[in-house]
N, C-alpha and C. Protein backbone atom coordinates (compact mmCIF):
# COMPACT_ATOMS: atom_id res chain seq x y z
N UNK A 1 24.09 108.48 126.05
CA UNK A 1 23.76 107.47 125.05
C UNK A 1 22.90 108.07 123.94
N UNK A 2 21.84 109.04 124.39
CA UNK A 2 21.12 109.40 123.81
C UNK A 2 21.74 110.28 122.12
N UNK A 3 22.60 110.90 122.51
CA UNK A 3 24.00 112.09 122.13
C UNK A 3 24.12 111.26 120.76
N UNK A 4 24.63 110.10 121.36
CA UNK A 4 26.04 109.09 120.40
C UNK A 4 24.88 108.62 119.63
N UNK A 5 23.77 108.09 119.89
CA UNK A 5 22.81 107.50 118.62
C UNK A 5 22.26 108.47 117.86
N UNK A 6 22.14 110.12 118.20
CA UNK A 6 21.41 110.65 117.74
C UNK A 6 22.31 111.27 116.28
N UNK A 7 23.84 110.87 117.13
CA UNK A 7 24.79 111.81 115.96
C UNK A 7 24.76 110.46 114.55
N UNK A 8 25.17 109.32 115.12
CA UNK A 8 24.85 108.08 114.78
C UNK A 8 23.56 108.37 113.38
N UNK A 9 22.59 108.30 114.05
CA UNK A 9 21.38 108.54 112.53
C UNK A 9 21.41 109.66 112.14
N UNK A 10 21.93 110.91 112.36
CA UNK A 10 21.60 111.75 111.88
C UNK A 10 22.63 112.13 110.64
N UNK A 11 23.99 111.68 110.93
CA UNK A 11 25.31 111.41 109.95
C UNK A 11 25.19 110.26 109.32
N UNK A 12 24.22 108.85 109.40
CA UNK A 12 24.14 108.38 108.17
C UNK A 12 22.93 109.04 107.91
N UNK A 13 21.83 109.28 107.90
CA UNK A 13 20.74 109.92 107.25
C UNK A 13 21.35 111.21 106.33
N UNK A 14 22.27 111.78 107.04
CA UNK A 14 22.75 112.70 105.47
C UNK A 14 23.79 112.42 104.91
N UNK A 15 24.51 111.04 104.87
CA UNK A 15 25.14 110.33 103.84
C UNK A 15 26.87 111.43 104.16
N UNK A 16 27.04 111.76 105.48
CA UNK A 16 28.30 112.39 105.62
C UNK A 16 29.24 111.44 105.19
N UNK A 17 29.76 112.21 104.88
CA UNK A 17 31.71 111.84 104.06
C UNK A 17 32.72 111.20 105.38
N UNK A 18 32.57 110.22 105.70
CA UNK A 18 33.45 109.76 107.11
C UNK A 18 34.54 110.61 107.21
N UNK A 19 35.70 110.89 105.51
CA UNK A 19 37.07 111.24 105.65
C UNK A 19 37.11 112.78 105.98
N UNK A 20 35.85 113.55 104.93
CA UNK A 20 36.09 114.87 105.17
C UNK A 20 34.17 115.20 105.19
N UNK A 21 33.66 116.26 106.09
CA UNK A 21 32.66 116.35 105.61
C UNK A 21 32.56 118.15 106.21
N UNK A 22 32.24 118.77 104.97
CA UNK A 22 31.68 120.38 104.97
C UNK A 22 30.37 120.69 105.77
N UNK A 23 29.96 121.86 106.03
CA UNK A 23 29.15 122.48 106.52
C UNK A 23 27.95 122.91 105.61
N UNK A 24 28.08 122.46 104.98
CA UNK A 24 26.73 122.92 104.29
C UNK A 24 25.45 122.01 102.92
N UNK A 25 26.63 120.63 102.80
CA UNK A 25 25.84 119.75 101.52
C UNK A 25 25.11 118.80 102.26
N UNK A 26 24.91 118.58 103.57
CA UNK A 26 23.96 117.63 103.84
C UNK A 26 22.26 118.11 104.51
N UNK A 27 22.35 119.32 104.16
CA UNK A 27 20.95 119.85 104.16
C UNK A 27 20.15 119.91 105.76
N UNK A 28 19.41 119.51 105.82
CA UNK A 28 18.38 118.95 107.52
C UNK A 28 19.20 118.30 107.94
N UNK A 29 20.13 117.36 107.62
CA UNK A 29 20.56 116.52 108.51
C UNK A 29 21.75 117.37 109.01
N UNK A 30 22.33 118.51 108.62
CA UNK A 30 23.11 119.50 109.28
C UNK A 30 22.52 120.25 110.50
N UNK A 31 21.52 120.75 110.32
CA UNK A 31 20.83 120.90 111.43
C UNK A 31 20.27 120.11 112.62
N UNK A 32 20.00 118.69 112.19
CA UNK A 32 19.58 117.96 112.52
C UNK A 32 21.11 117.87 114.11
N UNK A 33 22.02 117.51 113.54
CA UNK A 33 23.56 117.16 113.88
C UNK A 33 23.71 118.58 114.65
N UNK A 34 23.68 119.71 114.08
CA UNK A 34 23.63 120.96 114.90
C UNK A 34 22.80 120.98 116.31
N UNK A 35 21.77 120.61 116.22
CA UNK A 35 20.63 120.26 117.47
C UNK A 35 21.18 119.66 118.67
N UNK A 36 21.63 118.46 117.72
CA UNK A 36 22.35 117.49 119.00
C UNK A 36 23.57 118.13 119.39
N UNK A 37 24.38 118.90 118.83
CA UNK A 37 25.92 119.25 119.26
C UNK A 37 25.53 119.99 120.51
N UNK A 38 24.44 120.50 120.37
CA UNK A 38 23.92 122.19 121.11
C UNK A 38 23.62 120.94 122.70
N UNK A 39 23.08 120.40 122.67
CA UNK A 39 23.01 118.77 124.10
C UNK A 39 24.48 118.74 124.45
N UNK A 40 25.00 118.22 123.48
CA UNK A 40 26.77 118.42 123.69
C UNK A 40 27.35 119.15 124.28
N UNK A 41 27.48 120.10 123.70
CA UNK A 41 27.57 121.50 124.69
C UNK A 41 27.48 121.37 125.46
N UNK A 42 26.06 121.64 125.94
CA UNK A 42 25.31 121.41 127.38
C UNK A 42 26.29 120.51 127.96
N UNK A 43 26.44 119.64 128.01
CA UNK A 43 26.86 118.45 128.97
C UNK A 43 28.33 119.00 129.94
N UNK A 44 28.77 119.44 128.72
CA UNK A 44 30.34 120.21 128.96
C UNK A 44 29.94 121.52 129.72
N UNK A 45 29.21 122.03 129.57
CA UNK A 45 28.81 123.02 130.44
C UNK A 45 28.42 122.66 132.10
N UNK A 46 27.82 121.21 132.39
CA UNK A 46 27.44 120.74 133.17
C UNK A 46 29.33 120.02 134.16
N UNK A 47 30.01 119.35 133.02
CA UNK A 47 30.86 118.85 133.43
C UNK A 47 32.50 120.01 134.41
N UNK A 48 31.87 121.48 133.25
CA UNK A 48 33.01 122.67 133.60
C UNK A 48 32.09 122.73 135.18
N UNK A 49 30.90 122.89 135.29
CA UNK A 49 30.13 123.14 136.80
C UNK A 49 30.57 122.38 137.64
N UNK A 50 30.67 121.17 137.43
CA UNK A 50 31.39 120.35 138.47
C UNK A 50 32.36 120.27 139.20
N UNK A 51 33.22 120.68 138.19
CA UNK A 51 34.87 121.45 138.37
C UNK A 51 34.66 122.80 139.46
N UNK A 52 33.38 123.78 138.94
CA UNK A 52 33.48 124.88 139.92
C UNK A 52 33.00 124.67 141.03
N UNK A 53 31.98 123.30 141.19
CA UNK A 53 31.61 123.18 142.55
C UNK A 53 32.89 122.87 143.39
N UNK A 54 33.63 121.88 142.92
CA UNK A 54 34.72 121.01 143.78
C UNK A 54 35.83 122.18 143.81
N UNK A 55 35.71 123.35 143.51
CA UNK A 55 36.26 124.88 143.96
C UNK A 55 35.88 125.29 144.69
N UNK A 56 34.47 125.34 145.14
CA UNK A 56 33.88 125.63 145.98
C UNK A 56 33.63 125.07 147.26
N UNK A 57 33.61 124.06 147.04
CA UNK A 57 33.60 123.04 148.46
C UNK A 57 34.56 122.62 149.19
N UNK A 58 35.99 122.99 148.20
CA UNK A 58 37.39 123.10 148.66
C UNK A 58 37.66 121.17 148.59
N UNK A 59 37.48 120.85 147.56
CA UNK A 59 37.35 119.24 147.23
C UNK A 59 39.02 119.67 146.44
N UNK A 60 40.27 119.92 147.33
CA UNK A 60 41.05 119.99 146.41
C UNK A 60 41.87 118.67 145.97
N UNK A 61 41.44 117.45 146.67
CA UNK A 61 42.01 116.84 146.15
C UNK A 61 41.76 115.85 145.39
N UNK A 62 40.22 116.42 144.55
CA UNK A 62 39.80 115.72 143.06
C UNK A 62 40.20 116.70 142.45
N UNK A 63 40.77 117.70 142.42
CA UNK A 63 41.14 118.88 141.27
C UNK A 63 42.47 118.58 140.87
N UNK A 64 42.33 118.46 139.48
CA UNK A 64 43.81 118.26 139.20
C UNK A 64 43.93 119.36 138.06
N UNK A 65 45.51 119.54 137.79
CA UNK A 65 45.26 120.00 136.48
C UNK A 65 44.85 119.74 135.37
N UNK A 66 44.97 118.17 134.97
CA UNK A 66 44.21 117.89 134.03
C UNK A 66 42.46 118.01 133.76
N UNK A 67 41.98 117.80 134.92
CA UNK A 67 40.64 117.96 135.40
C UNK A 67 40.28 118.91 135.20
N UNK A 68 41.32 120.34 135.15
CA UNK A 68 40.21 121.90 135.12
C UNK A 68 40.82 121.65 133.24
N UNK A 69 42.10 121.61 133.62
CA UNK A 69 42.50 121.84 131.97
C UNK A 69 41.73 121.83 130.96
N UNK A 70 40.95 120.19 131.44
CA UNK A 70 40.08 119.68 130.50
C UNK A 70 38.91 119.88 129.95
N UNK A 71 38.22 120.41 131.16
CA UNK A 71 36.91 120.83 131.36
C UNK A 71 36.52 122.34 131.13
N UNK A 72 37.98 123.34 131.44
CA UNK A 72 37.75 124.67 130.90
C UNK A 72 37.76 124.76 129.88
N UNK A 73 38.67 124.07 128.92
CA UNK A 73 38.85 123.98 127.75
C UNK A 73 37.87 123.92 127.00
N UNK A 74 37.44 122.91 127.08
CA UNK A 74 36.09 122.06 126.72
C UNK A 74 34.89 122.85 126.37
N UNK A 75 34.70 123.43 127.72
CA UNK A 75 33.38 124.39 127.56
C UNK A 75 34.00 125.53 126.78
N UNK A 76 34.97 126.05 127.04
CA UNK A 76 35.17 127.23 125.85
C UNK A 76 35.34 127.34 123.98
N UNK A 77 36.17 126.15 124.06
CA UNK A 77 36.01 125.11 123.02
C UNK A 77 35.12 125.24 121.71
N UNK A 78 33.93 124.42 122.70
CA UNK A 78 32.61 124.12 122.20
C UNK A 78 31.95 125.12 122.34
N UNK A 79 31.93 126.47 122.68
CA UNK A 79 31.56 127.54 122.87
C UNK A 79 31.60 128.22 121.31
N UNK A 80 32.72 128.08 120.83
CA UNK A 80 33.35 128.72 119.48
C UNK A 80 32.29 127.82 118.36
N UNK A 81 32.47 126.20 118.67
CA UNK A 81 32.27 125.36 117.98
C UNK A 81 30.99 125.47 117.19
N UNK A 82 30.21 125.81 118.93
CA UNK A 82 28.65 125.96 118.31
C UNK A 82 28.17 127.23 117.45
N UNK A 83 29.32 128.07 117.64
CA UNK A 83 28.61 129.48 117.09
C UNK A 83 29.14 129.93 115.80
N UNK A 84 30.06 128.89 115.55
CA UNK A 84 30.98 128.86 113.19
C UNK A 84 31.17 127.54 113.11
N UNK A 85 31.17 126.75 113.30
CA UNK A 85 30.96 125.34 113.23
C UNK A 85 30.39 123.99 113.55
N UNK A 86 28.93 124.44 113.46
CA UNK A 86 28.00 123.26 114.62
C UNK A 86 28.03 122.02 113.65
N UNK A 87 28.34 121.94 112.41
CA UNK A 87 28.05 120.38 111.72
C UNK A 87 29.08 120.40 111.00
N UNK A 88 28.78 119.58 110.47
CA UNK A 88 30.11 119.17 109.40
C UNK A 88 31.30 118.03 109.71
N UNK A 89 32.22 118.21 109.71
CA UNK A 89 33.68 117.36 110.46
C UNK A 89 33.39 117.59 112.15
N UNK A 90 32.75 118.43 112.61
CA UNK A 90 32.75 118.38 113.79
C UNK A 90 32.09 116.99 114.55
N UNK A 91 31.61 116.56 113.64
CA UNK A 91 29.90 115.37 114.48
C UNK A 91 31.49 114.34 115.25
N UNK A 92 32.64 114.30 114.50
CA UNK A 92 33.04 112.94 114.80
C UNK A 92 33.75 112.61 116.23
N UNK A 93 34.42 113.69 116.83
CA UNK A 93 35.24 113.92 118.68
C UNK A 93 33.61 113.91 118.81
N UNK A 94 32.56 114.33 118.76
CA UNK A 94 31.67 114.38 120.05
C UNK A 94 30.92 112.86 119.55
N UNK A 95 30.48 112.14 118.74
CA UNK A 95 30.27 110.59 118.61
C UNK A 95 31.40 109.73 119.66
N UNK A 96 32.22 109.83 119.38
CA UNK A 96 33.03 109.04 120.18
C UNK A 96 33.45 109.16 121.63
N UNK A 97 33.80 110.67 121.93
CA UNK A 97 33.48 111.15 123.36
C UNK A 97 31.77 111.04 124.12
N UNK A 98 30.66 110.70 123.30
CA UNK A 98 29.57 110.43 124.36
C UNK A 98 29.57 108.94 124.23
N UNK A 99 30.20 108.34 123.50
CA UNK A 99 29.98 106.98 123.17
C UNK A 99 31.45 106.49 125.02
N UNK A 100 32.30 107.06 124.72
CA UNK A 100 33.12 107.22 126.09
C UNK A 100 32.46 107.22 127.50
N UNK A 101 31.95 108.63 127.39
CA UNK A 101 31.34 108.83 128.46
C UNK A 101 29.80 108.26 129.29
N UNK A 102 29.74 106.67 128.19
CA UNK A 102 28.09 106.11 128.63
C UNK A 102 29.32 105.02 129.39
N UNK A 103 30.35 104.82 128.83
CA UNK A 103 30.81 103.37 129.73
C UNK A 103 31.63 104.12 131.02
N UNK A 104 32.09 105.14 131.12
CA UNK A 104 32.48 106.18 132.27
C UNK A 104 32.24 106.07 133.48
N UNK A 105 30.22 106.72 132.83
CA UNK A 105 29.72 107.06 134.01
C UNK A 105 28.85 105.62 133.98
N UNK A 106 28.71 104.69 133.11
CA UNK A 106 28.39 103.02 133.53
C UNK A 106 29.27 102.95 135.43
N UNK A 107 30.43 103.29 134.75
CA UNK A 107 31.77 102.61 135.80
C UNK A 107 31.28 103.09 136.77
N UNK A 108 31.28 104.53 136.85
CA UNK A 108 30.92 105.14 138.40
C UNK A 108 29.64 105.00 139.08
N UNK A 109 28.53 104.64 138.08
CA UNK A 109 27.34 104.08 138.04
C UNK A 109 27.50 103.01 139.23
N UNK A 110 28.40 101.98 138.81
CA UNK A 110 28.37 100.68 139.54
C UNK A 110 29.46 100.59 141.11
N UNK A 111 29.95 101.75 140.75
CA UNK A 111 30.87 101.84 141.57
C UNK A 111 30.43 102.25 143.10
N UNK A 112 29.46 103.14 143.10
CA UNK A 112 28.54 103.25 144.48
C UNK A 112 27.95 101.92 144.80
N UNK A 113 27.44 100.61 144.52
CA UNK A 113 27.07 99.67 145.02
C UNK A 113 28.52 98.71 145.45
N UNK A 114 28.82 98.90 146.48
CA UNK A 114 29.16 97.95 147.14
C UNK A 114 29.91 96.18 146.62
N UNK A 115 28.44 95.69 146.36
CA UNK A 115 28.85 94.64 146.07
C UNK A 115 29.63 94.51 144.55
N UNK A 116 29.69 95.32 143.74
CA UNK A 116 29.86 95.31 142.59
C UNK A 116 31.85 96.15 142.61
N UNK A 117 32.10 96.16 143.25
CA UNK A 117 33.52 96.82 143.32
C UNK A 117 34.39 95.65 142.83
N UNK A 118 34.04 94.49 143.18
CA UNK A 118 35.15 93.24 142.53
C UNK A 118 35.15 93.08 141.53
N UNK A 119 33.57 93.81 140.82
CA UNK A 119 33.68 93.58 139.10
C UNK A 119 34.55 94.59 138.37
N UNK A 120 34.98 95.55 138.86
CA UNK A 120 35.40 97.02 138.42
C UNK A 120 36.92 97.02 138.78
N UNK A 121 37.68 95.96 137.73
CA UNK A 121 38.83 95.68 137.59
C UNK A 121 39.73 96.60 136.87
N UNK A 122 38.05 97.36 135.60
CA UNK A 122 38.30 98.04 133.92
C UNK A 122 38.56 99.07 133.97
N UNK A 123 38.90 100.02 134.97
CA UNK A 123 39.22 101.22 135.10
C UNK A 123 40.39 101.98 134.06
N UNK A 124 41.49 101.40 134.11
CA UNK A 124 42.65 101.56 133.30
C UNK A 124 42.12 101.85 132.20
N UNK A 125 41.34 100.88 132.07
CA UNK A 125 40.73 100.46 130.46
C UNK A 125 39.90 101.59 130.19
N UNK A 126 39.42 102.37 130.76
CA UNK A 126 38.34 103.43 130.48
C UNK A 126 39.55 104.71 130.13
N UNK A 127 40.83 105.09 130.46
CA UNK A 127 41.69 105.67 130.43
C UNK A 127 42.16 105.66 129.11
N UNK A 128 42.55 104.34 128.74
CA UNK A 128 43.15 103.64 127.01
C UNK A 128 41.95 103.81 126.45
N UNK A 129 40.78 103.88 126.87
CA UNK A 129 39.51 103.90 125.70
C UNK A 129 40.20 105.44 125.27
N UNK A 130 39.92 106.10 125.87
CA UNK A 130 40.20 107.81 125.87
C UNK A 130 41.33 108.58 125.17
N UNK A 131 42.17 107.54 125.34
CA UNK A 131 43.54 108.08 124.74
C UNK A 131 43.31 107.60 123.38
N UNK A 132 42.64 106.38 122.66
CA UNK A 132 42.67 105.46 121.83
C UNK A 132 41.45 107.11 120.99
N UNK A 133 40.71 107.18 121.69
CA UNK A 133 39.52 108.19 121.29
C UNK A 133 40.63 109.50 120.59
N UNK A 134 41.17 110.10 121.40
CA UNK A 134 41.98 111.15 120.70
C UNK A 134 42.78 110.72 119.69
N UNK A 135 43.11 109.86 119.78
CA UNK A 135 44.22 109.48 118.73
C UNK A 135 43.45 109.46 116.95
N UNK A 136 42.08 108.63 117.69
CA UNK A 136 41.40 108.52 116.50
C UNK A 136 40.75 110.30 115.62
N UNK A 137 40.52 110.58 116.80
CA UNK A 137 40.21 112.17 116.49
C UNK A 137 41.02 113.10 115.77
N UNK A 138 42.21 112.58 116.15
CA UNK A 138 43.32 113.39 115.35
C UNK A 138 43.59 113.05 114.01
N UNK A 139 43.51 111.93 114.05
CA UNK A 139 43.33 111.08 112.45
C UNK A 139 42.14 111.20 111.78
N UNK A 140 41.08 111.62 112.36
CA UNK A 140 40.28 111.85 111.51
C UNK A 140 40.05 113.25 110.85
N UNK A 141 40.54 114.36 112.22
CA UNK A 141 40.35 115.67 111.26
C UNK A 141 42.01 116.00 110.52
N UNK A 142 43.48 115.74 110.82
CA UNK A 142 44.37 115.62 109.86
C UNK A 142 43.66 114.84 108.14
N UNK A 143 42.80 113.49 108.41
CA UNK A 143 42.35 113.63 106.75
C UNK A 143 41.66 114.67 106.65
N UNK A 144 41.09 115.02 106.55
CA UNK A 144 40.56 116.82 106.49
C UNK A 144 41.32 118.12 105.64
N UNK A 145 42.68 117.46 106.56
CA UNK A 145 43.59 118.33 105.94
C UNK A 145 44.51 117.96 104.42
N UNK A 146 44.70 116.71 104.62
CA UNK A 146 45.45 115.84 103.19
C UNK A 146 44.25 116.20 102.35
N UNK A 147 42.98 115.91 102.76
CA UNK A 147 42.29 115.92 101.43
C UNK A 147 41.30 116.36 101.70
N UNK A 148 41.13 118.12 101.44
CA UNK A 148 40.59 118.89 101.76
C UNK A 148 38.84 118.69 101.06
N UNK A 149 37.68 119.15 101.72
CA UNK A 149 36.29 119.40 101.43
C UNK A 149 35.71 120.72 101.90
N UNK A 150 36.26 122.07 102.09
CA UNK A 150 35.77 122.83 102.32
C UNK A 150 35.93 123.34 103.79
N UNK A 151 35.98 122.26 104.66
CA UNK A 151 35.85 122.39 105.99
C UNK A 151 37.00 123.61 106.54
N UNK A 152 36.67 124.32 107.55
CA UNK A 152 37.50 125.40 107.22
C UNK A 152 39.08 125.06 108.12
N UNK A 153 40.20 125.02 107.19
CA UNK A 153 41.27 124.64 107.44
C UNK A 153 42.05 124.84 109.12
N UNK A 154 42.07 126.02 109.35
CA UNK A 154 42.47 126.29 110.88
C UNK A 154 41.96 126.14 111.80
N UNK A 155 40.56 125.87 111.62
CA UNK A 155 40.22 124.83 112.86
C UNK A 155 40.64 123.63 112.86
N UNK A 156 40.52 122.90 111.71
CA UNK A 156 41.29 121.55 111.39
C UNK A 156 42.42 121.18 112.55
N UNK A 157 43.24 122.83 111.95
CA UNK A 157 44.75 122.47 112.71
C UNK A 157 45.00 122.75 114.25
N UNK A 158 43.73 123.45 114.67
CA UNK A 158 43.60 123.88 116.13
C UNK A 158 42.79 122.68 116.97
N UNK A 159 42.03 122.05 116.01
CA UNK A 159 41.55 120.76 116.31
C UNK A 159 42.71 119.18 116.97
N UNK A 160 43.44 119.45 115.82
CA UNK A 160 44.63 118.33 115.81
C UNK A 160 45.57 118.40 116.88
N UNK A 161 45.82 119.62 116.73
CA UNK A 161 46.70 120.49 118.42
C UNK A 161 46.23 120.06 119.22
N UNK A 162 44.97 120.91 119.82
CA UNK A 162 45.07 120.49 120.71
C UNK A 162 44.46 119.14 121.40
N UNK A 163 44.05 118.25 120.57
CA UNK A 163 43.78 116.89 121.10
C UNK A 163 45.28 116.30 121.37
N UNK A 164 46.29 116.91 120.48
CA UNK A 164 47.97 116.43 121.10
C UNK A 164 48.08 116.77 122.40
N UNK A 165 47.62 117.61 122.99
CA UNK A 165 47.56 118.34 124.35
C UNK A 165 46.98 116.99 125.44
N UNK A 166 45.88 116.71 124.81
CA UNK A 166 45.17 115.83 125.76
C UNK A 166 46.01 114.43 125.58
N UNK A 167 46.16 113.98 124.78
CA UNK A 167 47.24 112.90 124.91
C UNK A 167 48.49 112.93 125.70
N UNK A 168 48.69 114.09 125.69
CA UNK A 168 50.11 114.06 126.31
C UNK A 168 49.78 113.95 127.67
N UNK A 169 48.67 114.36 128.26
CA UNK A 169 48.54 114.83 129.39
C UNK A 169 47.52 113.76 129.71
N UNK A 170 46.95 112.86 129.44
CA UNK A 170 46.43 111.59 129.94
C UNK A 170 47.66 109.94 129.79
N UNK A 171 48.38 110.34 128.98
CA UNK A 171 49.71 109.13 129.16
C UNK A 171 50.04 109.63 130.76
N UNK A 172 50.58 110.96 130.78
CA UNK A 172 51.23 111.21 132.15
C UNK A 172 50.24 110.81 133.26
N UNK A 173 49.10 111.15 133.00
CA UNK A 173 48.02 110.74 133.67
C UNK A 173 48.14 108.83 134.21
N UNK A 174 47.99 108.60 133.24
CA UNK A 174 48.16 106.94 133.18
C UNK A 174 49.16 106.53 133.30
N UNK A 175 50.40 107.15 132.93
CA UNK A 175 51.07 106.37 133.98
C UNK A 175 51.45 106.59 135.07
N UNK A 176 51.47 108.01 135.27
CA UNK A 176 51.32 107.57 137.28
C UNK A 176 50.53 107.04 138.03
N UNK A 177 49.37 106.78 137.23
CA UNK A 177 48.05 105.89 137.98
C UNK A 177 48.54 104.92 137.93
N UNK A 178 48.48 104.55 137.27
CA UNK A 178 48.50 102.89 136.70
C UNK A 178 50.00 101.84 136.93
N UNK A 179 51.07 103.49 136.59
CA UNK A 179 52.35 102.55 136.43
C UNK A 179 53.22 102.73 137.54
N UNK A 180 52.72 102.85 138.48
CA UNK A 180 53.55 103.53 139.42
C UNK A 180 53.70 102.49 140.24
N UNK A 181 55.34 102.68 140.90
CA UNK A 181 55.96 101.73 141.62
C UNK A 181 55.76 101.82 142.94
N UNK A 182 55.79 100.60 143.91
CA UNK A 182 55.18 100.82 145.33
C UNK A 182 56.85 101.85 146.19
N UNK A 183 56.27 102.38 147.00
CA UNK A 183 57.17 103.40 147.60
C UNK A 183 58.23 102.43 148.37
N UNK A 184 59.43 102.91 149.16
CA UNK A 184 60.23 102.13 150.01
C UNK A 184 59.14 101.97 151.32
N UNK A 185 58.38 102.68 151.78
CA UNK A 185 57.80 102.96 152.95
C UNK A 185 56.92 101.42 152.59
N UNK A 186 56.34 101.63 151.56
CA UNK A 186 54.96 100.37 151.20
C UNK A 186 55.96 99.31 151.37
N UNK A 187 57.03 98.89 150.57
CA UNK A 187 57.36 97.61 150.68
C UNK A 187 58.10 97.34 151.83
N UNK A 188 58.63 98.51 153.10
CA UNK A 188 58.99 98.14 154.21
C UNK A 188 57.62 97.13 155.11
N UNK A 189 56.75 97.52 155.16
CA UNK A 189 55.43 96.84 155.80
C UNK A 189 54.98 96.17 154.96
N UNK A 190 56.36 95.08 154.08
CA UNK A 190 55.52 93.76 153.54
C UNK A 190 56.33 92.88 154.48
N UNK A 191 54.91 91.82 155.38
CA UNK A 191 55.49 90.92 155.78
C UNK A 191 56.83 89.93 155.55
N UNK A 192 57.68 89.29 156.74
CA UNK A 192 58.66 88.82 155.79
C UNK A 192 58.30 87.12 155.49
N UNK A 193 56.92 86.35 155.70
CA UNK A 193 56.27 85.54 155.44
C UNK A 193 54.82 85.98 154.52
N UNK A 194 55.33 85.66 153.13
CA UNK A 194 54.07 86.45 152.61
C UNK A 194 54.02 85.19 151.46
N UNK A 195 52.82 84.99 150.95
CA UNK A 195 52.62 84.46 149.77
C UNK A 195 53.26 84.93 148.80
N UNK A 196 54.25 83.69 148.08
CA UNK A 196 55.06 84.27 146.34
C UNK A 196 54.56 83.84 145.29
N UNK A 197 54.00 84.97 144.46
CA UNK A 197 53.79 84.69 142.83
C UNK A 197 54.26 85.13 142.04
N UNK A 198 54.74 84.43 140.91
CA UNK A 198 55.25 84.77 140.27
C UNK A 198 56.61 85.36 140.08
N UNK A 199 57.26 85.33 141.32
CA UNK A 199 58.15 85.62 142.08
C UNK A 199 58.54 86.22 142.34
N UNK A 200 57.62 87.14 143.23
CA UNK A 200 57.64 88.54 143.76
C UNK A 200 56.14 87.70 145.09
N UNK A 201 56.11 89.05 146.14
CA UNK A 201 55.41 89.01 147.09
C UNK A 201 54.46 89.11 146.72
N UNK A 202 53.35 88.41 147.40
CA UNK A 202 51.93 89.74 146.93
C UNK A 202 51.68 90.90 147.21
N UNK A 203 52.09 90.85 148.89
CA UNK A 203 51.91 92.60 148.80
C UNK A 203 52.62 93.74 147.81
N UNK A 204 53.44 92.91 147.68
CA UNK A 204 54.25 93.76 146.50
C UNK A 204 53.93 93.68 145.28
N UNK A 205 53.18 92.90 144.69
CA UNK A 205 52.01 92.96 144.14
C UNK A 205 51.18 93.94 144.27
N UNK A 206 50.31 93.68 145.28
CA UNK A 206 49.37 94.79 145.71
C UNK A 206 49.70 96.10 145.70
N UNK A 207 51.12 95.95 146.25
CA UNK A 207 51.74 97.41 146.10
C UNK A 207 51.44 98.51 145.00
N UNK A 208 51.85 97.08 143.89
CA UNK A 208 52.25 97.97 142.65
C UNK A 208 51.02 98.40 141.82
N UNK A 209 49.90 97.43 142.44
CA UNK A 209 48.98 97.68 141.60
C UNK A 209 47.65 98.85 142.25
N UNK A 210 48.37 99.18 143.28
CA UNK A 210 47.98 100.62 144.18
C UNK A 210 46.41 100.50 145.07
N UNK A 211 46.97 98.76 145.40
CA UNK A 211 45.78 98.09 146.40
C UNK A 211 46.21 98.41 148.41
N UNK A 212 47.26 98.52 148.03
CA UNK A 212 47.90 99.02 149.96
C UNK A 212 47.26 100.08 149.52
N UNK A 213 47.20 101.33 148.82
CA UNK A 213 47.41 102.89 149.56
C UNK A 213 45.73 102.95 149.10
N UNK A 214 44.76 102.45 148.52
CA UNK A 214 43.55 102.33 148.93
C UNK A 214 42.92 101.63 149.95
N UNK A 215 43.85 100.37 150.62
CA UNK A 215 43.80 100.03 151.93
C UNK A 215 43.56 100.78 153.04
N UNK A 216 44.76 101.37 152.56
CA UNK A 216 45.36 102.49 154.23
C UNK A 216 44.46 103.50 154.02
N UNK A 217 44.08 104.33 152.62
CA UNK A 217 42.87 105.03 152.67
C UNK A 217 41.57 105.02 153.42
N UNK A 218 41.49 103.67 153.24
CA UNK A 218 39.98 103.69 154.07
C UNK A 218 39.75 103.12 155.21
């Protein structure tokens, strides 16, 4: 939270250009924005560690590819970022990705208490925040490119890339989470007296909405 307000005042305090903004006309408040990216960083550095613990502990089945993809990336990324481009067009993927990641880790926040699991319907929704996030990211540094300010062009376009990368690879993401159909096995062990809504079963319902195989999980 701290991240997202700090980029927040520090990009209106130097009057940045929303469509395109350079590295060098907003004075202190470039540095200012540089300071905070360098936290940024950090975090991604913290988030790639996580990834190497759950290597380590042999947690292979939170490792996905998208999961290292994301996170190696990330830290290497922002590695480049901080050391030829800490301000400028950059402030705007990391505003919106910590602004992401306060309702995230809200979710998982609430998600260890127990009683609070019936409220935590929004999951999906934290997925579409994310995808909705890149999309916007891409649109914001492509204007960059229509209507250039200095900002240096091939990152622009290495920028735009590869956030296409992450889209592609969180739809697939989402929809096998989300859209995925109950197996023959699941809908063999739906009662043949079951409550109908909508006119379908519930368990088949439940099925689809991937409430049996967290059942049988636990």
């Amino acid at each position: 939270m701290s991240v997202f307000l700090q980029l927040i005042l520090a990009t209106w305090e130097g009057g940045y250009n929303l469509q395109c903004q350079n590295l060098t006309s907003a004075g202190e408040s470039d540095v200012r924005v540089a300071k905070v990216l360098w936290w940024y960083y950090f975090s991604k550095v913290i988030e790639f560690a996580d990834t190497i613990f759950f290597v380590l502990r042999k947690k292979n089945s939170q490792i996905t590819f998208l999961h290292v993809y994301h996170h190696a990336t990330m830290f290497n990324i922002w590695w480049c970022v901080m050391n030829w481009i800490p301000c400028g067009q950059s402030f705007f993927g990391p505003t919106l990705n910590s602004f992401i990641h306060v309702l995230m880790y809200s979710y998982y926040g609430l998600s260890v208490i127990p009683s609070m699991h019936k409220y935590l319907w929004w999951k999906k929704y934290l997925t579409q925040a994310q995808l909705i996030q890149f999309v916007l990211t891409i649109t914001h540094t492509l204007s960059a490119v229509v209507k250039p300010c200095g900002f240096p062009f091939g990152c622009l376009v290495f920028q735009s890339s590869y956030m296409t990368t992450l889209v592609i690879l969180f739809i697939n993401f989402y929809v096998k989470t989300y859209r995925k159909r109950p197996s023959r096995t699941e809908l063999k062990d739906v009662s043949p007296v079951t409550e109908i809504k909508n006119g379908y079963h519930k368990e088949y319902i439940m099925a689809a909405n991937g409430t049996l195989n967290n059942k049988k999980a636990q």
